[in-house]
N, C-alpha and C. Protein backbone atom coordinates (compact mmCIF):
# COMPACT_ATOMS: atom_id res chain seq x y z
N UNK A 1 -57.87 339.90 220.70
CA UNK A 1 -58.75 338.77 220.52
C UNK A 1 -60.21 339.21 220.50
N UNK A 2 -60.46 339.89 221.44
CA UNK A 2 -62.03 340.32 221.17
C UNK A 2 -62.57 341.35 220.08
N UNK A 3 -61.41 341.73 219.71
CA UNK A 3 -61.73 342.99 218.30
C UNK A 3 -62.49 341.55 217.10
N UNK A 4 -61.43 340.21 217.17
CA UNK A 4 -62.37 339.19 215.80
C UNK A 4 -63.83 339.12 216.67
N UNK A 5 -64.16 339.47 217.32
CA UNK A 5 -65.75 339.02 218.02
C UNK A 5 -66.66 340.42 217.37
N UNK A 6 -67.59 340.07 216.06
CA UNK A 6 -68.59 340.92 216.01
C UNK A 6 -69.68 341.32 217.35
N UNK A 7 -70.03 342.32 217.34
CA UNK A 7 -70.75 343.00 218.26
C UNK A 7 -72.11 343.05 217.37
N UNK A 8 -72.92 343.04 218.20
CA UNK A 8 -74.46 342.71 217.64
C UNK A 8 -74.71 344.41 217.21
N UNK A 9 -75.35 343.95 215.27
CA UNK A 9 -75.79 345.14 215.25
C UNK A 9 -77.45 344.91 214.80
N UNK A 10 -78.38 345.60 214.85
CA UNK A 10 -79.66 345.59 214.75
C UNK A 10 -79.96 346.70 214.09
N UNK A 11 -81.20 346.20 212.78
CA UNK A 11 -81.65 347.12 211.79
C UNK A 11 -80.48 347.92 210.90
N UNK A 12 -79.69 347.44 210.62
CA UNK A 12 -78.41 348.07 209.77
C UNK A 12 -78.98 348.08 208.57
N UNK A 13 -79.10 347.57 208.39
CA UNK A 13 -79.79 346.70 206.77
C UNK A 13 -81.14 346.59 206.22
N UNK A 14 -81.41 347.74 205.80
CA UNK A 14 -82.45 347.69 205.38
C UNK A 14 -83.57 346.84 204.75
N UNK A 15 -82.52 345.62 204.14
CA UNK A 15 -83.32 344.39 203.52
C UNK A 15 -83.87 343.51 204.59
N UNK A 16 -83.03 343.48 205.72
CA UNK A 16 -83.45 342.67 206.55
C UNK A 16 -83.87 343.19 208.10
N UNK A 17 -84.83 344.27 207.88
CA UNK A 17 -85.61 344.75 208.28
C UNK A 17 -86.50 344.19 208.96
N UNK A 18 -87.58 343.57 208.02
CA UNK A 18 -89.03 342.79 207.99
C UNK A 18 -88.40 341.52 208.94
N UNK A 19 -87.16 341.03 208.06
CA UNK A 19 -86.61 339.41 209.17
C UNK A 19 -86.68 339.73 210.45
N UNK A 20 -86.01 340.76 210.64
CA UNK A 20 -85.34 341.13 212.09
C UNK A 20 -86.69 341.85 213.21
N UNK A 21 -87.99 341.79 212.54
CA UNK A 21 -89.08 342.13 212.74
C UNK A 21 -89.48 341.05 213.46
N UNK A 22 -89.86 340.30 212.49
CA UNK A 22 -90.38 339.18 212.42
C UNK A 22 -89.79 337.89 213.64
N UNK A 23 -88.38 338.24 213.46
CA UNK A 23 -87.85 337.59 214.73
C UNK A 23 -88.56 337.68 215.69
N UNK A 24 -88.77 339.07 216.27
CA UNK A 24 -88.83 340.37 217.57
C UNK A 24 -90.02 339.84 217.55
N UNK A 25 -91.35 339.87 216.45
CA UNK A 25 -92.40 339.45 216.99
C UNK A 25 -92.83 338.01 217.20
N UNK A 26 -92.58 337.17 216.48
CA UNK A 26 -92.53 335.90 216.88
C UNK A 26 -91.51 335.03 218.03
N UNK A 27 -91.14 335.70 218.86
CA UNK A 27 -89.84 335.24 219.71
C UNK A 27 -90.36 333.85 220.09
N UNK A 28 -91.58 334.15 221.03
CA UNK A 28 -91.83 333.41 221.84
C UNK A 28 -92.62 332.10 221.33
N UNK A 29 -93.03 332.08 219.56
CA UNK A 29 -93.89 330.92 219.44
C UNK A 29 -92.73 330.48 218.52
N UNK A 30 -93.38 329.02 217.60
CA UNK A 30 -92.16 328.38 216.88
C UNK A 30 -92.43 328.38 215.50
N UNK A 31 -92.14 329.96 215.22
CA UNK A 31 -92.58 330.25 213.84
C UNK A 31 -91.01 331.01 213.32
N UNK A 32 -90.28 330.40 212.22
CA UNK A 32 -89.14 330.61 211.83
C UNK A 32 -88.99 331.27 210.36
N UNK A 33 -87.78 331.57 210.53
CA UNK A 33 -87.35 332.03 209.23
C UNK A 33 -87.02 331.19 208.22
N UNK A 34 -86.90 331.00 206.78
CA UNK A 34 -86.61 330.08 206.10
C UNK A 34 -85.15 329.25 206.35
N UNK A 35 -85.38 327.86 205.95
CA UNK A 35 -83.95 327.68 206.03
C UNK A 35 -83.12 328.25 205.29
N UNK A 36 -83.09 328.54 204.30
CA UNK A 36 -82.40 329.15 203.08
C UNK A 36 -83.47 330.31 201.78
N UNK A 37 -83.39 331.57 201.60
CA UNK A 37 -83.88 332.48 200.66
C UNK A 37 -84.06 332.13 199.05
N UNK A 38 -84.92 332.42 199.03
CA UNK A 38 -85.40 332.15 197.48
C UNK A 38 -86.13 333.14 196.99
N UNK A 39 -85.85 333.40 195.72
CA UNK A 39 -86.65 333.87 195.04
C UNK A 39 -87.06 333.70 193.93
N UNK A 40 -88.14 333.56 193.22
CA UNK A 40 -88.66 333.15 192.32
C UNK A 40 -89.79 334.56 191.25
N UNK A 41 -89.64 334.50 190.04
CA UNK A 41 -89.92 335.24 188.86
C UNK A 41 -90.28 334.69 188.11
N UNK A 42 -91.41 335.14 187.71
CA UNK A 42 -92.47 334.52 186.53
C UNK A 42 -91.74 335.11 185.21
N UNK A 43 -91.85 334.55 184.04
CA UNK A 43 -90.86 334.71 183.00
C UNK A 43 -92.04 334.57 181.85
N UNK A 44 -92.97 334.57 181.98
CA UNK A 44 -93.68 334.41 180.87
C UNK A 44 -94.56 333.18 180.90
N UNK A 45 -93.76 331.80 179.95
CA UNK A 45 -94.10 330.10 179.99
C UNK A 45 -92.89 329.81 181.26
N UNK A 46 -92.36 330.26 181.89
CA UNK A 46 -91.57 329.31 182.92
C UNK A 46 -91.63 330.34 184.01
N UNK A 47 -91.48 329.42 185.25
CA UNK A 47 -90.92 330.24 186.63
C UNK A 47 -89.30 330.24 186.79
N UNK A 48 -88.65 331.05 187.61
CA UNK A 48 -87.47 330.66 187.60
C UNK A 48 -87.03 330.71 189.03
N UNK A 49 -86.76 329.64 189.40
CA UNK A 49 -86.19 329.95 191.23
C UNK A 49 -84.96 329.53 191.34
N UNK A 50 -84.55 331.09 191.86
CA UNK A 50 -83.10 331.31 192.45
C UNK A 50 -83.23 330.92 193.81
N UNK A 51 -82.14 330.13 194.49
CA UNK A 51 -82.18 329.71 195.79
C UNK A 51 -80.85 329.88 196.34
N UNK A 52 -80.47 330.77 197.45
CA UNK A 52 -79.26 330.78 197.75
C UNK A 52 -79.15 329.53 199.24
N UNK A 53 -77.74 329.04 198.25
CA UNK A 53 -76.83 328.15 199.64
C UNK A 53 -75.55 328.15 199.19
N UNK A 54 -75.18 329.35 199.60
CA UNK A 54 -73.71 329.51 199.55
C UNK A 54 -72.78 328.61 200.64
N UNK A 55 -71.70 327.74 200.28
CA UNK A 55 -71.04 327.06 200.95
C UNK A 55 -71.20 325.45 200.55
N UNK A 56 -72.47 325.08 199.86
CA UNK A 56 -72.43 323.48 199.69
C UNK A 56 -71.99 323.41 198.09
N UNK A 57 -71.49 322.26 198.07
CA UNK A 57 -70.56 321.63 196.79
C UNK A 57 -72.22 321.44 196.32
N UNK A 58 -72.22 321.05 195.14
CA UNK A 58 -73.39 320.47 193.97
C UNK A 58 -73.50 318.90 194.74
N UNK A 59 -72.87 318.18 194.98
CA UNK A 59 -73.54 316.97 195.38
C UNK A 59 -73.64 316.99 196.48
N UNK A 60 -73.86 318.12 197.76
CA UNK A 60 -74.48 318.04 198.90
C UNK A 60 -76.16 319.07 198.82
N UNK A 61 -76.87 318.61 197.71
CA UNK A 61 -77.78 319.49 197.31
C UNK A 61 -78.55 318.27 196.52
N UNK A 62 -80.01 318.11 196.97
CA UNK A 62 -80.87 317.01 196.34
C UNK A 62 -82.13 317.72 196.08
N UNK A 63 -82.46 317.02 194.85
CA UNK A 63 -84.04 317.56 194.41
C UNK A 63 -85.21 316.70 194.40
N UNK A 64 -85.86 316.25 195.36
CA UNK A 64 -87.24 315.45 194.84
C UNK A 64 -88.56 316.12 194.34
N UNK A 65 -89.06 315.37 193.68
CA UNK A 65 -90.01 315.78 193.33
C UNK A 65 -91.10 314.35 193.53
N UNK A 66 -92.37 314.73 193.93
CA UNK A 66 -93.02 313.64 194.46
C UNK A 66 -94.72 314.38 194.60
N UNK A 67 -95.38 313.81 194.07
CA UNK A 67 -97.19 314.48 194.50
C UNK A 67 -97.15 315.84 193.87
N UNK A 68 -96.42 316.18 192.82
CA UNK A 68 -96.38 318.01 193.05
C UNK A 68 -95.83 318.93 194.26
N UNK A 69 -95.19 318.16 195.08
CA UNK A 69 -94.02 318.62 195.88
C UNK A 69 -92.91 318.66 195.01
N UNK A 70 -91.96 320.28 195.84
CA UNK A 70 -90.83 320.01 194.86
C UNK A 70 -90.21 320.10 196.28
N UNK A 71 -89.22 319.00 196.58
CA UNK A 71 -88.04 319.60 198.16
C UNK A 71 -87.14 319.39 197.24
N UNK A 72 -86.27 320.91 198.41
CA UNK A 72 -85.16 321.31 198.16
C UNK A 72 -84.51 320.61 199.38
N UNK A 73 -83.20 319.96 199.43
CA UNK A 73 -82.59 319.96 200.36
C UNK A 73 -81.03 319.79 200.60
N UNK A 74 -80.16 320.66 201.56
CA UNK A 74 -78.72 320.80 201.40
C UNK A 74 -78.02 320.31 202.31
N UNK A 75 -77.55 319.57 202.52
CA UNK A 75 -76.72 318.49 203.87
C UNK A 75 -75.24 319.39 204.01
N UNK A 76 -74.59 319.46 204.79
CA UNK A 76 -73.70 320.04 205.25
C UNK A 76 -73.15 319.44 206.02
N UNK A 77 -72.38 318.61 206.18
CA UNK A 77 -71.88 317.94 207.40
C UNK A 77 -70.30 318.11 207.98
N UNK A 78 -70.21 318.55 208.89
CA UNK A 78 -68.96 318.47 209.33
C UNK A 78 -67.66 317.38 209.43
N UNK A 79 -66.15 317.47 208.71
CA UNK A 79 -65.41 316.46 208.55
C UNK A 79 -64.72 316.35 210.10
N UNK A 80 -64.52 315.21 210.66
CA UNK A 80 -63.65 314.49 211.94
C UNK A 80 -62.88 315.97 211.69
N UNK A 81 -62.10 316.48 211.44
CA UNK A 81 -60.98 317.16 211.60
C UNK A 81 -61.65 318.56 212.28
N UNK A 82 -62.80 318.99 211.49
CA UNK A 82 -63.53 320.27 212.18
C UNK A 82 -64.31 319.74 213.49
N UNK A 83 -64.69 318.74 213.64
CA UNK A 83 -65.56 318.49 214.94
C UNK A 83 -63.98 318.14 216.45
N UNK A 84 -62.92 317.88 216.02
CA UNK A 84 -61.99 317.57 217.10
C UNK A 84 -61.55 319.45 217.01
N UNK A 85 -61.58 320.37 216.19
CA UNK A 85 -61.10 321.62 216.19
C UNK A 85 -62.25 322.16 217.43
N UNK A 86 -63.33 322.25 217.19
CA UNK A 86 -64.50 322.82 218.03
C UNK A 86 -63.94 323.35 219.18
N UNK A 87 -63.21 323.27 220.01
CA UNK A 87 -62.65 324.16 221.37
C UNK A 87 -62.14 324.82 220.81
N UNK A 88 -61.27 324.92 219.97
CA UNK A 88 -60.29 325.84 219.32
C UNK A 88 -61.68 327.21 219.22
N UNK A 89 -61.94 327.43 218.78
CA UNK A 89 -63.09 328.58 218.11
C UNK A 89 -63.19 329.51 219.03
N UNK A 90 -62.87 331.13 218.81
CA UNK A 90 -63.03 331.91 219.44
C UNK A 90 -64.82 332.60 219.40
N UNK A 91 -64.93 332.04 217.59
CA UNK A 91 -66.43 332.24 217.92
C UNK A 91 -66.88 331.48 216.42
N UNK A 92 -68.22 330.84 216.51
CA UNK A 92 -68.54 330.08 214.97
C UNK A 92 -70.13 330.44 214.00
N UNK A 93 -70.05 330.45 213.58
CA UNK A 93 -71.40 331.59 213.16
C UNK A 93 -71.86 330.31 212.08
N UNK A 94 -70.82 329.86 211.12
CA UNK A 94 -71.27 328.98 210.39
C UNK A 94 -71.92 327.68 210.63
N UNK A 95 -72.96 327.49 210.33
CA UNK A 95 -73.82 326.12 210.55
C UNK A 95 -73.75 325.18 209.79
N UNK A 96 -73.87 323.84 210.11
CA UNK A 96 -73.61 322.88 209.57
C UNK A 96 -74.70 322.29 209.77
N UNK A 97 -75.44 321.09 209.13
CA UNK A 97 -76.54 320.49 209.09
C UNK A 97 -77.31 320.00 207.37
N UNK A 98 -78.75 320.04 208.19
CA UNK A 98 -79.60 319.59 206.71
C UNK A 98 -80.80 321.60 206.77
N UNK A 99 -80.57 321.60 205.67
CA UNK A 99 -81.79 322.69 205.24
C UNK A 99 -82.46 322.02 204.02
N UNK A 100 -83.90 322.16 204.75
CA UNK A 100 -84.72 322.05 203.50
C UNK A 100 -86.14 323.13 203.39
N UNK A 101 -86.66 323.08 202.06
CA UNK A 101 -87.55 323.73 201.43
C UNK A 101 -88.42 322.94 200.65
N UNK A 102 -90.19 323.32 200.73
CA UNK A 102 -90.76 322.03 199.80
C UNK A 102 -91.53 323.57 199.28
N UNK A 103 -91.83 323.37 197.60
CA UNK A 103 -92.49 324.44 196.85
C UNK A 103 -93.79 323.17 196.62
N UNK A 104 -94.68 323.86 196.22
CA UNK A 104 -95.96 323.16 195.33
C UNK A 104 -95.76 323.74 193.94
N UNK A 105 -95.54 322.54 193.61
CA UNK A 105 -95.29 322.98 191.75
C UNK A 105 -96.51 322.25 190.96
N UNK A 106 -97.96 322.61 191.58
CA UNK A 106 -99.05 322.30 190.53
C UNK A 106 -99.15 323.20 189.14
N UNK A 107 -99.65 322.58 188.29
CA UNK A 107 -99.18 323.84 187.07
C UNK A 107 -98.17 323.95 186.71
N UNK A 108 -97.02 323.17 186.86
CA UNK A 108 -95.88 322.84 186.40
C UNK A 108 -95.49 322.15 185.38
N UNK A 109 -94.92 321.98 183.99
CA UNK A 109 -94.48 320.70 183.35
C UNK A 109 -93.59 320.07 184.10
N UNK A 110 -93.66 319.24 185.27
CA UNK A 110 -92.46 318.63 185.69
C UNK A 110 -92.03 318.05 184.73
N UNK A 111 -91.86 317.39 183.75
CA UNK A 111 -90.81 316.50 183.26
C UNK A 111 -89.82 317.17 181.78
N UNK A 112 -90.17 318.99 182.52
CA UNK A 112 -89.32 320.10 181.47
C UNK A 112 -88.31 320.95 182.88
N UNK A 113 -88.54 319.77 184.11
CA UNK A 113 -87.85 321.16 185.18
C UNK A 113 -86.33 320.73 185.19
N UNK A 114 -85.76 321.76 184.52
CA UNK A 114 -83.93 321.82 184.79
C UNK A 114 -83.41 322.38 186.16
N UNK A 115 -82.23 321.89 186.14
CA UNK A 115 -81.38 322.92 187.42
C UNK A 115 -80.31 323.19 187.04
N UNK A 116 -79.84 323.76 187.49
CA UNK A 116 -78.10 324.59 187.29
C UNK A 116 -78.02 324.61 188.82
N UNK A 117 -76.42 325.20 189.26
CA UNK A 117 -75.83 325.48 190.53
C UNK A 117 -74.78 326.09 190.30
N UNK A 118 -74.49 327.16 189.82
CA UNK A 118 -73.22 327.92 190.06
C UNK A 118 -72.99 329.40 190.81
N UNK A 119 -71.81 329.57 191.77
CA UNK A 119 -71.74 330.46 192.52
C UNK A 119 -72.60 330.37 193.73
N UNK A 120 -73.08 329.38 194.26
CA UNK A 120 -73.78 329.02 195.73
C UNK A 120 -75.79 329.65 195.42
N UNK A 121 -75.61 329.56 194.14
CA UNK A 121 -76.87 329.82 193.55
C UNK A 121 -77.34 329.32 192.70
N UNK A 122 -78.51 328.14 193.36
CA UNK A 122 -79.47 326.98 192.75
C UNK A 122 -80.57 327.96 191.80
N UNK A 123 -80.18 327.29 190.66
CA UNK A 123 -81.38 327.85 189.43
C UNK A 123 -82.42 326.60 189.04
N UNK A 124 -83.48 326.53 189.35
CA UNK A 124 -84.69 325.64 188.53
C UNK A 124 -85.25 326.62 187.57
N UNK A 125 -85.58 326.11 186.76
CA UNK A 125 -86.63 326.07 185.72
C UNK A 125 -87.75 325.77 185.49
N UNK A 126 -88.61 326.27 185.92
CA UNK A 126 -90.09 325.25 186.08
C UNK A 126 -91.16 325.83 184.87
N UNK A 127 -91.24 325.31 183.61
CA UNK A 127 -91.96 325.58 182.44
C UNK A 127 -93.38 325.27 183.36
N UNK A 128 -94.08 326.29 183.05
CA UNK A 128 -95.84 326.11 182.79
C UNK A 128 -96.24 324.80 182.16
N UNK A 129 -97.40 324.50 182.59
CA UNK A 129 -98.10 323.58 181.78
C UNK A 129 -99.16 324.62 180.68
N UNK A 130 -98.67 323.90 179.42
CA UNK A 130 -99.71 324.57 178.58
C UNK A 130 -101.23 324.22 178.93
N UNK A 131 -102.17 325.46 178.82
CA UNK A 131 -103.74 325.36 179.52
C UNK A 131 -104.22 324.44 178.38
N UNK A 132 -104.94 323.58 179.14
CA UNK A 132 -105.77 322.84 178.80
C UNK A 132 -106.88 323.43 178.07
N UNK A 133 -107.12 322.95 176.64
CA UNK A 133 -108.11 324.28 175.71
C UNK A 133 -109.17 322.79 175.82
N UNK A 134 -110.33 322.52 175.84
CA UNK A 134 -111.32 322.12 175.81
C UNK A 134 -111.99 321.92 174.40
N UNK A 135 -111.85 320.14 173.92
CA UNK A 135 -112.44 320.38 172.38
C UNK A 135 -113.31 319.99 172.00
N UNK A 136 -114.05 320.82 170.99
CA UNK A 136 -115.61 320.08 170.72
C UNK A 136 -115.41 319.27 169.73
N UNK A 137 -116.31 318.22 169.50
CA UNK A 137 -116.27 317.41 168.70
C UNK A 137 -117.98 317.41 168.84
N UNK A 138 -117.95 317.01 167.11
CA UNK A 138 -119.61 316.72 166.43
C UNK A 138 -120.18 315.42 166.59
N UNK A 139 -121.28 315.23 166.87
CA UNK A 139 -121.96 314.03 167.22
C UNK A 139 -122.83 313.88 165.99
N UNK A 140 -123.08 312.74 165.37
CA UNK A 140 -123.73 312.44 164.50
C UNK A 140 -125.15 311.47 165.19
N UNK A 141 -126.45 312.26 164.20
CA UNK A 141 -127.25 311.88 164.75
C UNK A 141 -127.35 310.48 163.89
N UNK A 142 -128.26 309.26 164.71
CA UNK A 142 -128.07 308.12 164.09
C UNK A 142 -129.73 307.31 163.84
């Protein structure tokens, strides 16, 4: 039984290095890690943000957009059948809840932003706004 119990390992992983830093130095104030990883790549005319939430179906995943806020957010909720299991558990790592994320998408065409969701990986699309070119026009003297 105690062989299924992971044993804490620290700095294994080179990617998560800086996190596991960052933990260590922020312990004591209430400065956190994201709810969920993203990354985002400039593409030219569009941004593209990859967002991982592996584990939620497509309709436990909402997008507002509001003021040039963009939230991300993923509900997770536990069914009657897993919340009466809960003693059962030798150990539970997986979380259940709400995660969210808000981007500032000024400079955005919002009403060109797509999404996709496949493989527990949220894709937006966020096209540029084409720059505003400034036009002269001739005045006639009168």
């Amino acid at each position: 039984m105690f062989g299924m119990i992971p044993f804490e390992r620290h700095d294994d992983n080179m990617f998560d290095m800086f996190d596991n830093f960052q933990k260590k130095f922020f312990n004591d104030s209430n400065a956190k890690l994201p709810a969920f990883r993203t990354d985002i790549r400039d593409q030219g005319d569009k941004f593209l943000l990859e967002a991982e939430l592996p584990g939620f179906q497509k309709e436990e995943i909402s997008l507002e957009l509001k003021d040039g806020i963009l939230t991300i957010r993923a509900e997770h909720k536990e069914s009657e059948e897993e919340q009466a299991k809960k003693g059962e558990y030798v150990r539970r790592e997986r979380r259940y809840g709400s995660f969210a994320r808000t981007f500032d998408v000024s400079g955005i065409d919002e009403s060109g932003i797509t999404a996709a969701y496949h493989n527990g990986i949220l894709e937006l699309t966020l096209p540029k706004q084409a720059p505003v070119v400034p036009q002269a026009r001739q005045i006639t003297i009168g």
